[in-house]
Protein backbone atom coordinates (compact mmCIF):
# COMPACT_ATOMS: atom_id res chain seq x y z
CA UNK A 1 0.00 0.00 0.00
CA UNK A 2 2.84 2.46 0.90
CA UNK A 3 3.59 2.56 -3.19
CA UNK A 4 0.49 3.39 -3.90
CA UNK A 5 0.41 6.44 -1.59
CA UNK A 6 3.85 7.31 -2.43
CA UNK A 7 2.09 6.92 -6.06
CA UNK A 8 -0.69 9.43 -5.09
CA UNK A 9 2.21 11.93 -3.65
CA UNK A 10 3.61 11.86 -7.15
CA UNK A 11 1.08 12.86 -8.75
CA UNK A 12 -0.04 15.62 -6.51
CA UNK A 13 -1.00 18.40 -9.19
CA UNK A 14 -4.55 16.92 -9.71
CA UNK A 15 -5.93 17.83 -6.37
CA UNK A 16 -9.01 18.53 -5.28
CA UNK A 17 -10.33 19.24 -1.78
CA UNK A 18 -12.22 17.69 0.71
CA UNK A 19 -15.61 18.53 1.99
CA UNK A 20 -14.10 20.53 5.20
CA UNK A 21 -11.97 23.38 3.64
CA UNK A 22 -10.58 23.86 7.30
CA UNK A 23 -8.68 20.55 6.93
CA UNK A 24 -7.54 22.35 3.76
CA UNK A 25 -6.65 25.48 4.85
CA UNK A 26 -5.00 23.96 8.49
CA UNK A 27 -2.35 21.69 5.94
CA UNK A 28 -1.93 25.02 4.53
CA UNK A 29 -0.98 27.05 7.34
CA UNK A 30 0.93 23.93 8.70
CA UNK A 31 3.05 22.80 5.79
CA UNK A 32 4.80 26.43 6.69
CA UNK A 33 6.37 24.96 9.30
CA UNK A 34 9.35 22.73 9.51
CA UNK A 35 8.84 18.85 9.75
CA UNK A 36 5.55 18.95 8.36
CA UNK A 37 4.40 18.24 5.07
CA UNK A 38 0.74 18.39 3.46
CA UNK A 39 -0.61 16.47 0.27
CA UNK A 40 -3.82 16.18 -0.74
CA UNK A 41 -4.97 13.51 -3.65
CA UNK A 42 -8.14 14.12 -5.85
CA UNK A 43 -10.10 11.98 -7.34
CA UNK A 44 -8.54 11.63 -10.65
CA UNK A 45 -5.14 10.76 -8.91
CA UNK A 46 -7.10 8.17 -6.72
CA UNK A 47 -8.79 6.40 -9.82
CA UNK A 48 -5.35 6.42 -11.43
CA UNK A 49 -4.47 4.82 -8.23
CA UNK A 50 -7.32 2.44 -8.10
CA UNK A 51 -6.15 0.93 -11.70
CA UNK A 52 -2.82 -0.05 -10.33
CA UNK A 53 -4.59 -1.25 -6.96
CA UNK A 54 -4.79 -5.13 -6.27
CA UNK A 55 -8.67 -6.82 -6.90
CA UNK A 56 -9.70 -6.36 -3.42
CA UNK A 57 -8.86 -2.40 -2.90
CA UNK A 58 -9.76 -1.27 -6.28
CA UNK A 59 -13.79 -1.08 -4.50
CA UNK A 60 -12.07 0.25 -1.95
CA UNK A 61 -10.97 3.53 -4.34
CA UNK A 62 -13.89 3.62 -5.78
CA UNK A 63 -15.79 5.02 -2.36
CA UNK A 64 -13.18 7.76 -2.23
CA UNK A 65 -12.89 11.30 -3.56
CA UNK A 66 -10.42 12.99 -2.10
CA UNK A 67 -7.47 12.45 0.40
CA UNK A 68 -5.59 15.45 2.51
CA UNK A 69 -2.93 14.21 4.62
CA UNK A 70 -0.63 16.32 6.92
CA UNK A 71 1.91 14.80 8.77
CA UNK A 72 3.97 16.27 11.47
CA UNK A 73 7.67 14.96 12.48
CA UNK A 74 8.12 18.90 14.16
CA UNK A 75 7.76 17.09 17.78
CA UNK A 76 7.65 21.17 18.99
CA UNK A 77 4.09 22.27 16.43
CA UNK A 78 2.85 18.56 16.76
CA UNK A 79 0.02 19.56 20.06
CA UNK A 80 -1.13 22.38 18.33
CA UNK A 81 -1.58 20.82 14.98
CA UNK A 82 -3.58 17.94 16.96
CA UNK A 83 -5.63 20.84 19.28
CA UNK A 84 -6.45 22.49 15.70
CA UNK A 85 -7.58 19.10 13.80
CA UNK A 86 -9.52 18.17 17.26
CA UNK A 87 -11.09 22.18 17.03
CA UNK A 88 -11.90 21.14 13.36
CA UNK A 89 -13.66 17.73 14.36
CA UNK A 90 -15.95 19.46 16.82
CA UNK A 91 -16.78 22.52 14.74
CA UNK A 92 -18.30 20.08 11.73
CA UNK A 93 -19.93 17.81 14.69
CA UNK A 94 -18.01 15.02 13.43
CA UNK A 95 -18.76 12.09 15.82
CA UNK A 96 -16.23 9.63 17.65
CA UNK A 97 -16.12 6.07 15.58
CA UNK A 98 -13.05 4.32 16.55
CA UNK A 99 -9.80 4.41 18.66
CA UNK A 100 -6.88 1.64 17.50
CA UNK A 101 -3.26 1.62 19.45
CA UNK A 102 -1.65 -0.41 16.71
CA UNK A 103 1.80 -0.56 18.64
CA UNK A 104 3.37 2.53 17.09
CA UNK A 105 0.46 5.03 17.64
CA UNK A 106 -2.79 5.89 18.46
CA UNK A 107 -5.78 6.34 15.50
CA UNK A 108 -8.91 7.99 16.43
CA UNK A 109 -11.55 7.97 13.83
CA UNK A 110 -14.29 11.01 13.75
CA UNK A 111 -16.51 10.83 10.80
CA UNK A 112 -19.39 12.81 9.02
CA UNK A 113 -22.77 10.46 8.22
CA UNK A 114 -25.68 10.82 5.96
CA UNK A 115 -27.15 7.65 7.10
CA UNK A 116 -25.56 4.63 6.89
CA UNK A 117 -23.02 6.58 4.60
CA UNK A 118 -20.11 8.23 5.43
CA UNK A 119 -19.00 11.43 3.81
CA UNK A 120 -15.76 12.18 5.75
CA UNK A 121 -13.55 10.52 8.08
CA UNK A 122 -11.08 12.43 9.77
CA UNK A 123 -8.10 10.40 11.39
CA UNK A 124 -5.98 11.54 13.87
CA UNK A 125 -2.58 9.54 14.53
CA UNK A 126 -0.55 10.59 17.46
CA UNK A 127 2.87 8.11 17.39
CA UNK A 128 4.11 6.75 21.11
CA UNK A 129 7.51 9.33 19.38
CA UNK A 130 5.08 12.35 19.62
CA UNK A 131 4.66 12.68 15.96
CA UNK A 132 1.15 13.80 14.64
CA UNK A 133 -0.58 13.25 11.43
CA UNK A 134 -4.42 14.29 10.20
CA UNK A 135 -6.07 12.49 7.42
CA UNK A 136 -9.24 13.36 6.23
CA UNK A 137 -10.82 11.13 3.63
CA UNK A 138 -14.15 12.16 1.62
CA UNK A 139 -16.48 10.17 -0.53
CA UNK A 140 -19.46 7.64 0.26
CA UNK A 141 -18.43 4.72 2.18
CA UNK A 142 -21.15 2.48 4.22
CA UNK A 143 -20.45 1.97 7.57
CA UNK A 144 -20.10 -1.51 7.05
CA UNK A 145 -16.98 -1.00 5.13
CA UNK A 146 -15.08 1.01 6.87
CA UNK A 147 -12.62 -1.20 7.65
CA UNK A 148 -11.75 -1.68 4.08
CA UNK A 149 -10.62 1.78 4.78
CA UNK A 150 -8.16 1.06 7.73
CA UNK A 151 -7.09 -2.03 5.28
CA UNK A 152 -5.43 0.58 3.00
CA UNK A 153 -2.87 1.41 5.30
CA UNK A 154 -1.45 -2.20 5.29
């Protein structure tokens, strides 16, 4: 999966953004800092991405529309990017789904629902290092495929 994002990175200049412009602008103001970096992946670059995917994550694609991702190795900025994207998640009245310790860090999941659909999912990742990253995802996936989602990062 990591080639595939480092794919998606490549081919940055077809971007588009994702339903929250704050996520948007906050990777702006962020990437001006050092040790943080902010990409964001539209949906042209993520059904590029879904052609080179393997049979079981090219459905997977398909639910998405847009990808911002800002990740934070500045160990000094990394609390107040996290208080911002946590400011962010409770403006929109994104609700709680998930928290996973996978051994290296801590994921909490907000999302956005219409339904049994959701439109965003915002995912916070604080490492056990102190490092930070945000990850908002748009598009339409049910709520009984959302771990297709946290499949992608394997």
């Amino acid at each position: 999966m990591r080639r595939y994002i480092l794919l998606l990175v490549l081919l940055i200049p077809f971007v588009a953004h994702a339903q929250i412009p704050a996520i948007v602008s906050l990777g702006k103001e962020a990437a001006k800092h050092e040790g943080v970096e902010h990409d964001s992946v539209g949906s042209v670059m993520l059904a590029m991405a879904q052609t080179f995917a393997n049979k079981e994550q090219r459905a997977t694609f398909k639910m998405l529309n847009n990808i911002e991702m800002i990740v934070c190795k500045n160990l000094e900025y990394a609390p107040k990017l996290l208080n911002r994207a946590m400011s962010i998640v409770r403006s929109v009245g994104a609700t709680f789904i998930v928290s996973q310790d996978d051994g290296k860090a801590i994921n909490d999941v907000y999302g956005l629902k219409r339904g049994n659909i959701v439109t965003e999912l915002i995912i916070l990742v604080k490492s056990h290092k102190g490092e930070v990253a945000v990850v908002a995802m748009s598009g339409e996936i049910p709520t009984n495929r959302l771990q297709e989602i946290a499949n992608l990062k394997q």
